[in-house]
C-alpha atoms as a PDB file:
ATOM      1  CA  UNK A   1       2.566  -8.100 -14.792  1.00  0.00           C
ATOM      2  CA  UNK A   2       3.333  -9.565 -11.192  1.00  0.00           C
ATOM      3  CA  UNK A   3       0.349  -8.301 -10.016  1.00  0.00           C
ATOM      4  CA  UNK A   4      -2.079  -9.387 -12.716  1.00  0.00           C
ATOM      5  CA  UNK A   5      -2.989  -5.422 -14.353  1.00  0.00           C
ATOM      6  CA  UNK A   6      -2.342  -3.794 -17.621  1.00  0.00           C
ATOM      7  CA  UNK A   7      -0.675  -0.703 -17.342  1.00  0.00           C
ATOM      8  CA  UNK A   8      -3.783   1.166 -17.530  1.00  0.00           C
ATOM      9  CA  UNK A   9      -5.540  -0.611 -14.974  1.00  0.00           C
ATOM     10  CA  UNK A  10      -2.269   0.150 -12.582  1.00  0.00           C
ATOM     11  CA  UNK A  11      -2.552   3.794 -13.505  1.00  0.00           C
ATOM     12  CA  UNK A  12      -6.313   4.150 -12.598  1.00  0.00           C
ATOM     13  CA  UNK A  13      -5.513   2.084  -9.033  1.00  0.00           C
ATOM     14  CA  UNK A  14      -3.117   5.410  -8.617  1.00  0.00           C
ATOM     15  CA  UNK A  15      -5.548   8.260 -10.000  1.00  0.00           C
ATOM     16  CA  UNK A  16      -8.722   8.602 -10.758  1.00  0.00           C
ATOM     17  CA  UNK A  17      -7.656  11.310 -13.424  1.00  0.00           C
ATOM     18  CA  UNK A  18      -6.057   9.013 -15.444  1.00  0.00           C
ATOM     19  CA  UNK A  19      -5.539   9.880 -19.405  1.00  0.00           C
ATOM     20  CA  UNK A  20      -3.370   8.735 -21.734  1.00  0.00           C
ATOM     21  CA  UNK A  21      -1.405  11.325 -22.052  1.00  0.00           C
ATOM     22  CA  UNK A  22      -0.748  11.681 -18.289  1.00  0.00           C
ATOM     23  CA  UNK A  23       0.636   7.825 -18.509  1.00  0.00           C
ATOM     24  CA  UNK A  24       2.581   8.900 -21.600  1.00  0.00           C
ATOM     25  CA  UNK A  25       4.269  11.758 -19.802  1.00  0.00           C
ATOM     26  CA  UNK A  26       5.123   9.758 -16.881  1.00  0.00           C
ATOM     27  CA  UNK A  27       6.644   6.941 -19.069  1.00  0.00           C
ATOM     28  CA  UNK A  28       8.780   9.074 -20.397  1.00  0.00           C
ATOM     29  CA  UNK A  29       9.919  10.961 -17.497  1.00  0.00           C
ATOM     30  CA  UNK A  30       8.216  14.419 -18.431  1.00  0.00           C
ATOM     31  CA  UNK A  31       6.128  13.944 -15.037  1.00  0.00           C
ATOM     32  CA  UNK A  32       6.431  12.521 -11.905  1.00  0.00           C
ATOM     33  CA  UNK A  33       3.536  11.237  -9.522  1.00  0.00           C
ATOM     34  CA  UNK A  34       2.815  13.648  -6.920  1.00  0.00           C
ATOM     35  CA  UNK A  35       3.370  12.588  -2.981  1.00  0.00           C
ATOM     36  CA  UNK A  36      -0.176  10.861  -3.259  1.00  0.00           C
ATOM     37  CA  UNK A  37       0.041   8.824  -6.140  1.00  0.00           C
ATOM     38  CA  UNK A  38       3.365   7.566  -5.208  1.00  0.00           C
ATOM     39  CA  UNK A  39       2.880   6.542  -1.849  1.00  0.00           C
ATOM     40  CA  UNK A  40      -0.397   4.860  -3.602  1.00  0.00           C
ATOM     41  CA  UNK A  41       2.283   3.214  -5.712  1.00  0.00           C
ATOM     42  CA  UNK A  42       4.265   2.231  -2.506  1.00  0.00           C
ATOM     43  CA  UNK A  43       1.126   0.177  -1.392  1.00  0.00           C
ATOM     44  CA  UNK A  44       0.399  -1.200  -4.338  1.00  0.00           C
ATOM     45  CA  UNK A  45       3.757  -2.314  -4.706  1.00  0.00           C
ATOM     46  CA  UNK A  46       4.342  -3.128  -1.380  1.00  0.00           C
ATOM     47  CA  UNK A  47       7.704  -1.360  -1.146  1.00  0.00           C
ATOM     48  CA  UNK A  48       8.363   1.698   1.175  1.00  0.00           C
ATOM     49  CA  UNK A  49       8.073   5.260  -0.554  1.00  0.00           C
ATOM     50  CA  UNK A  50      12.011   5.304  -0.079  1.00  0.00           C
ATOM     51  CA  UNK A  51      12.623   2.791  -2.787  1.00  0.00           C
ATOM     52  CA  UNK A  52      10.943   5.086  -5.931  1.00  0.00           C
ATOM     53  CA  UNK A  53      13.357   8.145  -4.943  1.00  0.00           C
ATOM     54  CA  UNK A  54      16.458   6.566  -3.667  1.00  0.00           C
ATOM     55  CA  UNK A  55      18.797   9.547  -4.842  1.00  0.00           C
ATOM     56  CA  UNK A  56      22.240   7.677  -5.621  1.00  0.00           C
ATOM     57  CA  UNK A  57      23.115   3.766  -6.545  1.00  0.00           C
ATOM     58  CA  UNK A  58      24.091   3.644  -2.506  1.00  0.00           C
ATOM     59  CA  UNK A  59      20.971   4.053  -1.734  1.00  0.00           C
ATOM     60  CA  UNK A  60      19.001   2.642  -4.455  1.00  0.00           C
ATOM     61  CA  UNK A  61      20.485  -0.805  -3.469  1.00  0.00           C
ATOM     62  CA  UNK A  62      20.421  -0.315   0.201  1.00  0.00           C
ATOM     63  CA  UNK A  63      16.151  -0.047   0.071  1.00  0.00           C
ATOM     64  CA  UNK A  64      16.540  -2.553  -2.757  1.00  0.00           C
ATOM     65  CA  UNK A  65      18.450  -5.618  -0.106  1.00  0.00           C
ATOM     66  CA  UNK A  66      15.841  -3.969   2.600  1.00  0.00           C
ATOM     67  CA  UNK A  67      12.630  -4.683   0.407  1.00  0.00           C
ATOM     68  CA  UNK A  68      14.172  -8.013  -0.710  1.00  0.00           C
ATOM     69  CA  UNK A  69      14.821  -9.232   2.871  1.00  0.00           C
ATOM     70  CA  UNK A  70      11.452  -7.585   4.118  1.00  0.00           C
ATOM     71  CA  UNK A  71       8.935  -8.881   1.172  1.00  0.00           C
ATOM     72  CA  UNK A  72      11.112 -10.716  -0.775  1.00  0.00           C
ATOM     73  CA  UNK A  73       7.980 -11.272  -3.740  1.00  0.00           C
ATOM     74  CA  UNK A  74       9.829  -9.345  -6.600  1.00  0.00           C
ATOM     75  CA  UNK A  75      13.102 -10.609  -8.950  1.00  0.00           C
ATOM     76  CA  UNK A  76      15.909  -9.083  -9.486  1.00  0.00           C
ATOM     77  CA  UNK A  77      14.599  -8.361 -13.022  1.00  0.00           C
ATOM     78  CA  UNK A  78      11.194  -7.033 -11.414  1.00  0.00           C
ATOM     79  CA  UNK A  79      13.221  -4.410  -8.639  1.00  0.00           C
ATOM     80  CA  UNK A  80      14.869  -3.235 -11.789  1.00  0.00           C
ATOM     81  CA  UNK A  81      11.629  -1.732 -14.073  1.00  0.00           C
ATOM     82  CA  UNK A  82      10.307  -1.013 -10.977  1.00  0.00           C
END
């Protein structure tokens, strides 16, 4: 929504092989993007690759304060369903 797409318009931004069941299965966690599509993501989102597989809550808040203070453009409630 903060960028002004749809979901599927996101998802074609990040592969051109985009179906619906592909989206589903990452939605629901059954995939993951590959190295491409995520650092894709990254750009899109302008967040460093770091900040989709922070490993531990440590970590996962460290990039989050690091994005905030570096870009600052997303909430609190926007770094969270990202």
């Amino acid at each position: 929504m903060r960028l002004g797409l749809t979901q599927t318009e996101f998802a074609k931004l990040i592969s051109e092989d985009v179906t619906k069941q592909k989206t589903s299965r990452l939605e629901n966690g059954q995939n993951l993007p590959d190295v491409f599509e995520l650092r894709k993501i990254a750009i899109i989102c302008s967040k460093p690759m770091e900040y989709f597989v922070a490993d531990d809550d440590y970590e996962e808040q460290k990039v989050s304060d690091m994005n905030r203070s570096a870009y600052g453009i997303f909430s609190d409630d926007e770094l969270k369903i990202i």
